[in-house]
Protein backbone atom coordinates (compact mmCIF):
# COMPACT_ATOMS: atom_id res chain seq x y z
CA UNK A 1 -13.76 -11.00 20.25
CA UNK A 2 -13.40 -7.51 20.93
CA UNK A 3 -10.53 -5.66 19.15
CA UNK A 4 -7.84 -4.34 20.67
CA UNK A 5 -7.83 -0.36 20.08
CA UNK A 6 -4.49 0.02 18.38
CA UNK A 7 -1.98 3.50 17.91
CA UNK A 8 -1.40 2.56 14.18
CA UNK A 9 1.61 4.59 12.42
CA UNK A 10 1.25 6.64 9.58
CA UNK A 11 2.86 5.83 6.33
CA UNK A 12 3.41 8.62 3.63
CA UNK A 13 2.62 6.99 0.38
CA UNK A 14 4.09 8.30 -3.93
CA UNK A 15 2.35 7.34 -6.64
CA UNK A 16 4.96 7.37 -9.14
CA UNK A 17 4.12 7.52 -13.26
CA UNK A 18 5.99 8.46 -15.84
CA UNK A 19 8.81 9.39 -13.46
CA UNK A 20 7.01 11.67 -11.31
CA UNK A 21 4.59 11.49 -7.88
CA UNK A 22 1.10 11.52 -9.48
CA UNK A 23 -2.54 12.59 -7.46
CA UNK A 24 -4.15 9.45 -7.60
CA UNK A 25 -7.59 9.46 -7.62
CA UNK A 26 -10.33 6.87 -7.40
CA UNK A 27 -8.21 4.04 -9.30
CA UNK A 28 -8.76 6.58 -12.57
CA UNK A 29 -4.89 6.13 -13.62
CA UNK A 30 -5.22 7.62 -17.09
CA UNK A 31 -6.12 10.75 -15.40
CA UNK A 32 -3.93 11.26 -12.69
CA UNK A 33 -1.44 14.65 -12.97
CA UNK A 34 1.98 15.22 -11.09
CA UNK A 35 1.55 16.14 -7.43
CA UNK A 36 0.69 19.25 -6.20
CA UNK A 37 1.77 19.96 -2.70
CA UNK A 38 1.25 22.13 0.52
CA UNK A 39 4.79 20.56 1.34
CA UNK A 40 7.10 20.56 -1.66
CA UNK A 41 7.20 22.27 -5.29
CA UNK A 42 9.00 19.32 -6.03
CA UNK A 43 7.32 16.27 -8.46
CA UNK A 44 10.20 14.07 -8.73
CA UNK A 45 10.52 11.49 -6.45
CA UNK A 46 13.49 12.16 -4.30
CA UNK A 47 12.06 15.62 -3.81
CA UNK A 48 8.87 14.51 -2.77
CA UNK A 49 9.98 11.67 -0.66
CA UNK A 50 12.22 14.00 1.12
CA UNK A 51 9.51 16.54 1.84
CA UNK A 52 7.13 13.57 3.47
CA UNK A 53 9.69 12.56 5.44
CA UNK A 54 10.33 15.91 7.07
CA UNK A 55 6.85 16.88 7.47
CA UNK A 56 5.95 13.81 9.35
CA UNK A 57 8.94 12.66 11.10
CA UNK A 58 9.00 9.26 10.44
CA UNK A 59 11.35 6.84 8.54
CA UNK A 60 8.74 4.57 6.62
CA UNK A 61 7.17 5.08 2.97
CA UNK A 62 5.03 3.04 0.68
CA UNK A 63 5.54 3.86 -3.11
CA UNK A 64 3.59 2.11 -6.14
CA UNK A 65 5.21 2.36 -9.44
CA UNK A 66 2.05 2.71 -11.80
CA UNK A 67 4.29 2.30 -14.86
CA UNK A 68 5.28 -1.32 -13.50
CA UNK A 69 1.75 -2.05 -12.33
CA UNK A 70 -0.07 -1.68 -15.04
CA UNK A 71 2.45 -3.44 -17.56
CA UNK A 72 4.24 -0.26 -19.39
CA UNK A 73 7.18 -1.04 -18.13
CA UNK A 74 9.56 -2.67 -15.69
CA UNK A 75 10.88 -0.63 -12.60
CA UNK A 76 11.13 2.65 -13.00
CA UNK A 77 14.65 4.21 -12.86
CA UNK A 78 13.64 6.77 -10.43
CA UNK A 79 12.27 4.33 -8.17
CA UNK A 80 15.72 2.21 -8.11
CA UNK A 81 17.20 5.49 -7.70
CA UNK A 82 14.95 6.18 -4.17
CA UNK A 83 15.98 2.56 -2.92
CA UNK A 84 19.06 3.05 -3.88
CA UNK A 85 19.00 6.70 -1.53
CA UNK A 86 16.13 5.40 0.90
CA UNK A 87 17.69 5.54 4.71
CA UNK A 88 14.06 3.66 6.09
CA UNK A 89 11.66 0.78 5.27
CA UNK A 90 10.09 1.09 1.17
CA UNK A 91 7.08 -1.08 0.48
CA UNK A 92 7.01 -1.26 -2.55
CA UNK A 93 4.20 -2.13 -5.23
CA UNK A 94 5.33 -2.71 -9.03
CA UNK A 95 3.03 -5.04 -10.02
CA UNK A 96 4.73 -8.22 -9.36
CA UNK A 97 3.24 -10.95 -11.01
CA UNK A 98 4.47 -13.83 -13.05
CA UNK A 99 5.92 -11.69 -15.82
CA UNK A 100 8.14 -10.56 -13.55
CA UNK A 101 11.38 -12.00 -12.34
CA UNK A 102 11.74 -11.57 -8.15
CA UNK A 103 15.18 -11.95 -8.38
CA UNK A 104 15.41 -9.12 -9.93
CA UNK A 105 14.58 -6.34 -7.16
CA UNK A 106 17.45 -3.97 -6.18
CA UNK A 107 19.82 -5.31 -3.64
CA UNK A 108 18.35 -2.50 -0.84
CA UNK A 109 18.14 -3.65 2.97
CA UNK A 110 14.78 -1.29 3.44
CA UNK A 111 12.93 -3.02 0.35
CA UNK A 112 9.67 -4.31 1.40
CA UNK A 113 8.46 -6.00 -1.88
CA UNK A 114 4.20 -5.79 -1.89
CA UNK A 115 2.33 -8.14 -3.65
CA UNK A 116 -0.88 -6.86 -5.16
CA UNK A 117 -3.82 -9.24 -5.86
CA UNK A 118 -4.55 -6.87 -8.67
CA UNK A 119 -1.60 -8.74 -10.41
CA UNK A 120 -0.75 -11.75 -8.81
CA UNK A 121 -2.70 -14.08 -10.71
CA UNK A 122 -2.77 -17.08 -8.67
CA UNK A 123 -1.48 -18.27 -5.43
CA UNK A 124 1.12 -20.41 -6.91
CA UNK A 125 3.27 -16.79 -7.59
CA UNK A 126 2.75 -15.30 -4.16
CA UNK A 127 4.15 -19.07 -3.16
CA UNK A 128 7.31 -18.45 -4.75
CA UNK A 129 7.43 -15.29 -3.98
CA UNK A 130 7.22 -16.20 -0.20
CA UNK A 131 9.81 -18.69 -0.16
CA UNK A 132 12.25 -17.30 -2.50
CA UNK A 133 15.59 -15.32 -1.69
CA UNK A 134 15.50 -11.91 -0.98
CA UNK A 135 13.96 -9.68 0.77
CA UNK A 136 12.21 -11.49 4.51
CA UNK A 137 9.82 -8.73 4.82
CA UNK A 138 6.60 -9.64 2.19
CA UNK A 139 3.52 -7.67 2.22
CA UNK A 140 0.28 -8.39 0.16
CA UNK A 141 -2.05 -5.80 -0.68
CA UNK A 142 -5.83 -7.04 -1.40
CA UNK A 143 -6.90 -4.79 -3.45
CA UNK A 144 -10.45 -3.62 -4.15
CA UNK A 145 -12.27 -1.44 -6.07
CA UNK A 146 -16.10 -0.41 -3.85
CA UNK A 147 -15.80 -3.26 -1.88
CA UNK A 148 -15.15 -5.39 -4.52
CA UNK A 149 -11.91 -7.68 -5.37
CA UNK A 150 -9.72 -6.45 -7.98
CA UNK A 151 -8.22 -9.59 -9.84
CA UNK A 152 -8.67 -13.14 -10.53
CA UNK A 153 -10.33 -14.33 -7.63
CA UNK A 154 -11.65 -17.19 -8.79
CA UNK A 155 -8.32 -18.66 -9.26
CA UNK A 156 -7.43 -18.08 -5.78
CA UNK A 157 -10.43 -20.50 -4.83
CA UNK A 158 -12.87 -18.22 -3.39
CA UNK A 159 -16.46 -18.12 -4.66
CA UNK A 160 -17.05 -14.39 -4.42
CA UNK A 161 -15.29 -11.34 -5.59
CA UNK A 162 -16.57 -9.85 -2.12
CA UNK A 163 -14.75 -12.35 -0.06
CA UNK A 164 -11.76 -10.46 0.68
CA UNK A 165 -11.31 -12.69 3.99
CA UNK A 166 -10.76 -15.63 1.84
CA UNK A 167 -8.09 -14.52 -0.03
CA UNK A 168 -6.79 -13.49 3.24
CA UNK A 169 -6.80 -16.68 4.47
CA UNK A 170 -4.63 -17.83 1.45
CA UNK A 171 -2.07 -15.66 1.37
CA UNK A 172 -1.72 -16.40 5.39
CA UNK A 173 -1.38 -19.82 4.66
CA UNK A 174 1.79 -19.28 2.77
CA UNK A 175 3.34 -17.01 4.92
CA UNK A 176 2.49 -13.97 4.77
CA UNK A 177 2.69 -11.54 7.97
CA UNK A 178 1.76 -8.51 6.51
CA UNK A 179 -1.32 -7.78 4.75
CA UNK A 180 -2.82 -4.44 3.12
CA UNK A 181 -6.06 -3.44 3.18
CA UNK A 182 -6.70 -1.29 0.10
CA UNK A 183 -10.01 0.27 -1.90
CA UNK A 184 -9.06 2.32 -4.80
CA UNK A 185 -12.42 3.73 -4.92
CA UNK A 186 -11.80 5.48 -2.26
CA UNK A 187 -8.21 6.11 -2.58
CA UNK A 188 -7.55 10.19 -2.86
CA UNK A 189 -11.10 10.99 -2.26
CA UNK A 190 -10.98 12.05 1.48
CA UNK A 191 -13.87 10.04 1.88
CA UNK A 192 -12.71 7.43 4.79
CA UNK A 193 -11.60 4.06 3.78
CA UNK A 194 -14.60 2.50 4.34
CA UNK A 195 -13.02 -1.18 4.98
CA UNK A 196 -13.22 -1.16 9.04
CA UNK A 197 -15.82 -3.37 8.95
CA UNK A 198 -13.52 -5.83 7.20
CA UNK A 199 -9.62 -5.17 9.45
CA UNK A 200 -12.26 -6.13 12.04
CA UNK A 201 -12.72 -9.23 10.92
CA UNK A 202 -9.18 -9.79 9.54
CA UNK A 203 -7.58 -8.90 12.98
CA UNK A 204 -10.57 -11.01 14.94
CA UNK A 205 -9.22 -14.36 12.58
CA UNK A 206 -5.25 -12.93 12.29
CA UNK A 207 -4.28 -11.44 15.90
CA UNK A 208 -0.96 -11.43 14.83
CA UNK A 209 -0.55 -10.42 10.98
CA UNK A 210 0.22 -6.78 10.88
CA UNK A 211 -2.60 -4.59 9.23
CA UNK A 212 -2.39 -2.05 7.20
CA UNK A 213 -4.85 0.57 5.57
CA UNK A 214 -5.56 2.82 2.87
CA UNK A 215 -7.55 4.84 0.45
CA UNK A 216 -9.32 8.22 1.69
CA UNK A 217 -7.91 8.56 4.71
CA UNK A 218 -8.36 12.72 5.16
CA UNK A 219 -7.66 13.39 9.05
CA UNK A 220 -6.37 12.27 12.27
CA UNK A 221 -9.99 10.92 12.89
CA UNK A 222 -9.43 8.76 10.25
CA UNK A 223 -6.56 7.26 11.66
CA UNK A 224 -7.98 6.70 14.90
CA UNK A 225 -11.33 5.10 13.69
CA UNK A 226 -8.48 2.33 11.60
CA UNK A 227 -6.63 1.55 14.65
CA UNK A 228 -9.75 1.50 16.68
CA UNK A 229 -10.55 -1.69 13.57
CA UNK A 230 -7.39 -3.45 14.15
CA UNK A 231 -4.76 -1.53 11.98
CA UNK A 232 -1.12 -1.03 12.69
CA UNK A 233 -0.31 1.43 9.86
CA UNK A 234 -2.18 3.88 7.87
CA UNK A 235 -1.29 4.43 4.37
CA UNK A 236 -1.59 8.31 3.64
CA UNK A 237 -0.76 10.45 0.90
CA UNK A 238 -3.45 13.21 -0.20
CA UNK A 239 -4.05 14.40 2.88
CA UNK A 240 -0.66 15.16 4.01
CA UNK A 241 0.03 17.21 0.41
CA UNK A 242 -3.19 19.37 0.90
CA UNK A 243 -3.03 20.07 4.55
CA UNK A 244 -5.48 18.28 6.23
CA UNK A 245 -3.11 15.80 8.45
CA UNK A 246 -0.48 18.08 10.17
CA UNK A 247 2.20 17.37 12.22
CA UNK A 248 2.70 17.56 15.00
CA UNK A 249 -1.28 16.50 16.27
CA UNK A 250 -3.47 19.33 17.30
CA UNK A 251 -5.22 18.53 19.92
């Protein structure tokens, strides 16, 4: 099957720790450092999310609340506060797992609650998750590390922690219509994502589950080469605070 060369959109993503936008790099958390920007002077959330917005145009951003995903907390206040202001679509990543209740997400039309395999432990949450009240729109972000799944894989009855296709195929099964191709490795490095190979293969078996990439995505090349794999959105966020994506496209 030949894929079908897609126009994906970009998405501006904010890191958020501590309750400010962080540079994350490589998946290193304990060393990331507030932003530092071509755009804004601002680190706070609001201010940053506001900047992103104007640079690029569009409506959409994707924010993952470190503090939440790794366990030191519960939502951050500043990222209620951005639903609570947002005017467009949030995916959001904090960490949701079973220690967390799903009810209790803030009552915002644009919430797009993401899933991460990092810490969803089994299928039986992402179930739940699926088919509970709330927000329709579900995304689930397979997260990797070089190639390699980040999580409990076994549980998730795949034999390999390479067979990102297989926990694919699982969180299809219950529903989901929006999956995220992620490798943290790779994330803030500017070195490609690296994982066309693989929204090949997950467009060739899902023709219609939306796509969407990230991790080292540094220019407009970049974005074509993911769409040109099957993607419908491109996560970005490094690139757009140090220049190297520009709007509008030179030519």
């Amino acid at each position: 099957m030949v894929t079908e060369r897609r126009k994906p959109r970009l998405i501006p993503v904010m890191d958020v720790m501590g309750g400010v936008v962080v540079r994350a790099i490589a998946g290193r958390r304990e060393g990331y450092q507030p932003i530092v920007s071509t755009l804004t002077r601002a680190t706070d959330p609001l201010g940053v999310a506001a900047a992103l917005l104007q640079a690029t145009g569009v409506s959409e951003l994707y924010v993952a609340d470190l503090d939440a995903i790794t366990g030191r907390g519960q939502l951050s206040p500043v990222v209620r506060n951005l639903l609570a202001e947002s005017t467009g679509p949030v995916w959001l990543d904090a960490g949701f797992g079973p220690r967390h209740d799903i009810l209790d997400l803030p009552a915002s039309p644009h919430l797009r609650p993401v899933v991460g395999f990092e810490t969803c432990r089994t299928p039986d949450f992402l179930r739940d998750f699926a088919y509970s009240p709330g927000p329709q729109v579900l995304g689930f972000s397979i997260d990797m590390r070089a190639g390699e799944l980040i999580g409990n894989w076994r549980q998730w009855g795949v034999q390999d922690k390479q067979d990102a296709i297989g926990i694919a195929r699982v969180a299809v099964s219950l529903a989901v219509r929006t999956l995220i191709v992620l490798d943290l490795a790779r994330v803030g490095t500017g070195t490609g994502c690296g994982t066309e190979p693989l929204l090949h293969a997950l467009r060739s078996e899902f023709p219609n589950v939306e796509l969407i990439a990230g991790g080292g995505v540094r220019t407009w090349d970049d974005i074509d080469r993911l769409g040109e794999a099957g993607a419908d959105g491109v996560l970005v966020a490094s690139a757009l605070h140090d220049g190297t994506i520009t709007f509008p496209r030179s030519s």
